[in-house]
Protein backbone atom coordinates (compact mmCIF):
# COMPACT_ATOMS: atom_id res chain seq x y z
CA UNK A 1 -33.18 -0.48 67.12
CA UNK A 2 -35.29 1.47 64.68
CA UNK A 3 -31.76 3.47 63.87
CA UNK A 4 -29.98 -0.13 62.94
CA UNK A 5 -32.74 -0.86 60.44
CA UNK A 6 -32.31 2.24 58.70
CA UNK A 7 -28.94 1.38 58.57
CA UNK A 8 -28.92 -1.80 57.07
CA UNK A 9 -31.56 -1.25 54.69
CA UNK A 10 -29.29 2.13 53.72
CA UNK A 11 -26.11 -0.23 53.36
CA UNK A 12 -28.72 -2.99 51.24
CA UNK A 13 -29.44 -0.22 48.66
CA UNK A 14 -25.79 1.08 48.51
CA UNK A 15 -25.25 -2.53 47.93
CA UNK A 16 -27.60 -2.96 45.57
CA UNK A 17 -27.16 0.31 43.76
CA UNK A 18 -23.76 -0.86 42.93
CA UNK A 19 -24.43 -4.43 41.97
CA UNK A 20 -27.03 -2.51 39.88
CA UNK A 21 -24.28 -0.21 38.19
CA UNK A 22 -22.17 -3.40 37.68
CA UNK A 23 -24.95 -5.10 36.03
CA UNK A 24 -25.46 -2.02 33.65
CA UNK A 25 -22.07 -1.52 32.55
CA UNK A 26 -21.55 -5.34 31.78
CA UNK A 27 -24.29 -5.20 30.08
CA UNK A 28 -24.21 -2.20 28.16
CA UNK A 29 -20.33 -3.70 26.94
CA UNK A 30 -22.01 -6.99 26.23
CA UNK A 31 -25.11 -4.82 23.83
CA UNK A 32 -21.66 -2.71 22.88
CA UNK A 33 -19.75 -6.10 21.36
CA UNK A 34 -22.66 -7.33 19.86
CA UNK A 35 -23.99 -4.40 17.93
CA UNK A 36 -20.21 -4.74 16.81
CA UNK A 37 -20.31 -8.11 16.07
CA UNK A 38 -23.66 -7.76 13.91
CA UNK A 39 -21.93 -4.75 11.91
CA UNK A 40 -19.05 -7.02 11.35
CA UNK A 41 -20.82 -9.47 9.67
CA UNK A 42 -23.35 -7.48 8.18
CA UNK A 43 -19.90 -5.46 6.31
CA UNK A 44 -17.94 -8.81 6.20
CA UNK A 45 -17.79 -8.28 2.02
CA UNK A 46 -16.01 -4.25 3.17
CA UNK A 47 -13.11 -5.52 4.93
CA UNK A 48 -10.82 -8.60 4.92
CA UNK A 49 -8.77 -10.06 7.96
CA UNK A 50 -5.25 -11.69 8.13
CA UNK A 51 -6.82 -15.36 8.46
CA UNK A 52 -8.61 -14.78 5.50
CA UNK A 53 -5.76 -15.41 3.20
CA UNK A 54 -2.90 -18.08 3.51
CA UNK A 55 0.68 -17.32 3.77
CA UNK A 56 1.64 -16.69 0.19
CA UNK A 57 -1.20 -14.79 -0.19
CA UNK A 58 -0.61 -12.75 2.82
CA UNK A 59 3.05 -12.29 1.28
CA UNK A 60 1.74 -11.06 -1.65
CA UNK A 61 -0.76 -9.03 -0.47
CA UNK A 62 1.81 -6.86 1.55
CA UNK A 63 4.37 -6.40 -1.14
CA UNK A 64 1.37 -4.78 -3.42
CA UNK A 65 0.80 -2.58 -0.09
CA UNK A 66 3.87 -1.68 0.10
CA UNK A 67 4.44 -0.82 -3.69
CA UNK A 68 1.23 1.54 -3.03
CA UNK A 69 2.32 3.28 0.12
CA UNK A 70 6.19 3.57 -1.48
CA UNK A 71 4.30 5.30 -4.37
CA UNK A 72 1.96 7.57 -2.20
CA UNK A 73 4.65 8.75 0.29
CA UNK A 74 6.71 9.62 -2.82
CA UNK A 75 7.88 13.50 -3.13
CA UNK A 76 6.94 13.44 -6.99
CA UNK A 77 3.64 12.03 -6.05
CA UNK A 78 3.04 14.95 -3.49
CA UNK A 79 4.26 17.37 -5.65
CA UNK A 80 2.02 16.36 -8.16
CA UNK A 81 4.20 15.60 -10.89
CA UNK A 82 2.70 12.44 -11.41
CA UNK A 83 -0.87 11.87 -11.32
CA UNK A 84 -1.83 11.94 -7.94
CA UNK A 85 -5.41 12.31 -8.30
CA UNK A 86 -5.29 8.87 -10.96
CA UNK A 87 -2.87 7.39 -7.80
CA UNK A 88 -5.09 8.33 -5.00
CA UNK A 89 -8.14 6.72 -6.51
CA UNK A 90 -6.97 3.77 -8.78
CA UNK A 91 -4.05 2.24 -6.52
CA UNK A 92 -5.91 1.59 -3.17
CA UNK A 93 -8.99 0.10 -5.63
CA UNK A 94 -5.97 -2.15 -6.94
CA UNK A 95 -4.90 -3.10 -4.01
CA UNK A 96 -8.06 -4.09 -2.72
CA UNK A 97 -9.13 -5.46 -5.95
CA UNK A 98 -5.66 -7.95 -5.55
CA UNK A 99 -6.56 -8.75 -1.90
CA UNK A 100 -10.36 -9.99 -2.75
CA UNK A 101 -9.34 -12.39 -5.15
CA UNK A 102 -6.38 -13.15 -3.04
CA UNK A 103 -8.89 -14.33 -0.52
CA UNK A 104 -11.49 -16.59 -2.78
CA UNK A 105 -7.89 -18.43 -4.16
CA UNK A 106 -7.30 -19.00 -0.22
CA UNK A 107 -10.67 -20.20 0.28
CA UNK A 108 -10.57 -22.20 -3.20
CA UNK A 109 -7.01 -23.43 -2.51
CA UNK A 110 -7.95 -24.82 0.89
CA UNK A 111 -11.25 -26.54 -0.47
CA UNK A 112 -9.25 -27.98 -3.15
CA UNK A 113 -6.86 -29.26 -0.43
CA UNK A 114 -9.59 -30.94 1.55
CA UNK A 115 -11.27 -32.63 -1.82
CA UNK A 116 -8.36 -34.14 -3.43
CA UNK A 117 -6.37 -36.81 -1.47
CA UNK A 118 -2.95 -36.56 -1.09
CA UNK A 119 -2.24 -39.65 -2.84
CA UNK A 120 -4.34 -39.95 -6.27
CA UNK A 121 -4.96 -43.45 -8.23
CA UNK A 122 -3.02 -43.87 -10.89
CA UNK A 123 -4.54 -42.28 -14.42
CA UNK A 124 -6.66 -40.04 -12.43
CA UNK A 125 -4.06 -37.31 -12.04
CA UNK A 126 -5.16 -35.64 -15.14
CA UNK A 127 -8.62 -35.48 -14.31
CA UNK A 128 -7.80 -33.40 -11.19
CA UNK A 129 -4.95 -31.12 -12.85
CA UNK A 130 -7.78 -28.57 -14.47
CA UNK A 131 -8.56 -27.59 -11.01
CA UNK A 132 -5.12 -27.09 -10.08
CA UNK A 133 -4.34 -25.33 -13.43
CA UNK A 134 -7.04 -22.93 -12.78
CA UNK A 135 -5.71 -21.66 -9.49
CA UNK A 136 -1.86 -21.80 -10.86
CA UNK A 137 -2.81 -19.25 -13.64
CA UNK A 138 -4.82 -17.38 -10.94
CA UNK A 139 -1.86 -17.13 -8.90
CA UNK A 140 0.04 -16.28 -11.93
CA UNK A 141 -2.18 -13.66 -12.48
CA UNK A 142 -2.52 -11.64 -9.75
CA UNK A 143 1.62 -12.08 -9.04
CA UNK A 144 2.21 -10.28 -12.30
CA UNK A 145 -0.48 -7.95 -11.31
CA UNK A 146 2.04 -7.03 -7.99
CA UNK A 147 4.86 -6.95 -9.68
CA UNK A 148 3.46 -4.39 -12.37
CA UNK A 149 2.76 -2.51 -9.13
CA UNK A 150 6.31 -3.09 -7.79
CA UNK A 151 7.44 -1.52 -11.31
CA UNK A 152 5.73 1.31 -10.83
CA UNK A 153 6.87 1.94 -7.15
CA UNK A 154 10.39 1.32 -8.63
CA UNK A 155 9.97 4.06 -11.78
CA UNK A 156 8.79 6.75 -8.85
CA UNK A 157 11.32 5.73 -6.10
CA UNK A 158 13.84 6.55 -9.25
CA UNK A 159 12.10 9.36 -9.81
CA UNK A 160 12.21 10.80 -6.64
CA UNK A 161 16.23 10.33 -6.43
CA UNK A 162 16.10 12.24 -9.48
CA UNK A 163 13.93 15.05 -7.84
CA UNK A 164 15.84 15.42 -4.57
CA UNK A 165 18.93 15.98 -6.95
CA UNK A 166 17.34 18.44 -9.20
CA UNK A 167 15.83 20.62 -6.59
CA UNK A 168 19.29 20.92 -5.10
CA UNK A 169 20.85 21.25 -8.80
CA UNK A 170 18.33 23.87 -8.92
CA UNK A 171 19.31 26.37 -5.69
CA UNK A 172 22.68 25.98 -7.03
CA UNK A 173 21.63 27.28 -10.62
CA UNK A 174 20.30 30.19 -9.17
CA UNK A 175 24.02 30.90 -8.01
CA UNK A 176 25.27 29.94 -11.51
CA UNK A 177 26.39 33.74 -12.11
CA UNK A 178 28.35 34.01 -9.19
CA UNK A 179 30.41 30.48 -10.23
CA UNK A 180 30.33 31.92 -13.57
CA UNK A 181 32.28 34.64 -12.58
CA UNK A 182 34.60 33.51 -9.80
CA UNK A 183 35.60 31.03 -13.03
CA UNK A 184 36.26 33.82 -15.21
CA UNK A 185 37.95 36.14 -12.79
CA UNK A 186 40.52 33.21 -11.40
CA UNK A 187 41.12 31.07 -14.47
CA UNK A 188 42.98 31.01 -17.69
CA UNK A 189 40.41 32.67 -20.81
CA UNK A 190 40.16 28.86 -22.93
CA UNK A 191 39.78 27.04 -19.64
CA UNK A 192 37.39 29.23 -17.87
CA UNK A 193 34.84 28.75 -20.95
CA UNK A 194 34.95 25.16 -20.33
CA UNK A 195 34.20 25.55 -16.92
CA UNK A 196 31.19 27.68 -17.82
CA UNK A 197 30.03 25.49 -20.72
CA UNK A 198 29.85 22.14 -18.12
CA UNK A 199 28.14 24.17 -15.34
CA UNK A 200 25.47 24.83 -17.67
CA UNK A 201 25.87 20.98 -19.37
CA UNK A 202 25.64 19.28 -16.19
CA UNK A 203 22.84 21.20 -15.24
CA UNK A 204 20.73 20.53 -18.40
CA UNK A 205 21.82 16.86 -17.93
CA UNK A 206 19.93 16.53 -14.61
CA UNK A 207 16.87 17.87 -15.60
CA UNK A 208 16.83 15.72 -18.97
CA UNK A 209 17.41 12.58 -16.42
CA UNK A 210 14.66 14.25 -14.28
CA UNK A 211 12.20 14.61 -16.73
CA UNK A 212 12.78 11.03 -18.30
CA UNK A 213 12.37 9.32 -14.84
CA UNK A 214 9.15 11.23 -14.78
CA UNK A 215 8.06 9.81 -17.90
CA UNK A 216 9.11 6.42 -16.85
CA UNK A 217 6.67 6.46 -14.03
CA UNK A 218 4.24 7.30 -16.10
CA UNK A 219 4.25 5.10 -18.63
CA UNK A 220 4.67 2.18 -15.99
CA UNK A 221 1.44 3.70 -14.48
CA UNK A 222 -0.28 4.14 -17.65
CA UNK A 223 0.72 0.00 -18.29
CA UNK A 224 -1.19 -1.09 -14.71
CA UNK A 225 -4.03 1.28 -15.60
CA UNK A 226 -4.56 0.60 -18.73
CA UNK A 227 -6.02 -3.03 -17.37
CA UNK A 228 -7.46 -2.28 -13.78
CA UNK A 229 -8.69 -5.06 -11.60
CA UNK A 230 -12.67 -4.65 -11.53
């Protein structure tokens, strides 16, 4: 008899230890999710979620990310022919710049939505339309302010067609001698000069076209620079 007690209250606390365990881990996840919840709003100015922004806004939000990340994956960018150190700090400040006042016009624009009826009385149109205006040339604003990214993203993408071809112009150049001469040792004196004279044309034509793509991106990053988002 004194054998079945043992047992039971051995099988209580095995029952209890693991109702304990239970109890533990639920709550350590439920301290875990709070402590994340409380950092979440305590950094809610650090970070900005999809529902923070409507659709347009989410539209254009994306297409200045993916200006920036065209621009940052770029060879010409790795290679440091443009100014990667200027890229790496200024365009993800941009970007985040763009998507902070992309969210207060959300907010703003879906205030203003709930504040001015759908149907206005008439002659008091214009005495709404300043409000409107004012989140129109917002808009405005920061849409240019994408599409000056876009222009840059465009100028580097060019550029990096440009590079691809030059490096390969370039392995060839290094074999230029050996074309040289299988032209001059199979082909007709006047002709084989011509031959010669283009090899050395064409090449000097890509790099000119290399180094003015270069200088395109550039400038089109020294025109979204020159007025940064702060």
């Amino acid at each position: 008899m004194v054998a079945g007690v043992e047992y039971f209250f051995v099988a209580s606390m095995g029952v209890g230890l693991i109702v304990l365990i239970r109890w533990m881990a639920m709550d350590s996840t439920y301290r875990s999710t709070k402590r994340r919840l409380r950092l979440a709003r305590e950094h809610a100015n650090q970070y900005i979620l999809p529902e923070d922004l409507d659709y347009p806004c989410q539209q254009l939000l994306r297409r200045a990310q993916n200006a920036v990340e065209a621009i940052m994956a770029s060879a010409v960018h790795k290679a440091g022919l443009i100014d990667s150190i200027e890229n790496q700090v200024s365009l993800p400040e941009e970007v985040w710049q763009i998507a902070t006042r992309l969210r207060k016009l959300s907010s703003m624009h879906a205030e203003q939505g709930k504040i001015i009826p759908r149907e206005l009385p008439k002659g008091m149109e214009d005495a709404f339309k300043p409000y409107t205006s004012a989140l129109d040339a917002a808009w405005t604003s920061l849409s240019q302010r994408v599409r000056h990214l876009e222009k840059y993203a465009k100028q580097v993408l060019k550029a990096d067609k440009v590079y691809h071809a030059h490096t390969r112009l370039e392995k060839l150049a290094a074999k230029t001698p050996e074309y040289q001469q299988l032209i001059a040792e199979t082909v007709r004196d006047e002709l084989a000069h011509e031959r010669i004279r283009e090899l050395s044309d064409q090449a000097a034509h890509v790099r000119k076209l290399f180094e003015e793509s270069i200088l395109q991106a550039r400038q089109a990053a020294g025109e979204l620079l020159r007025s940064p988002l702060t």
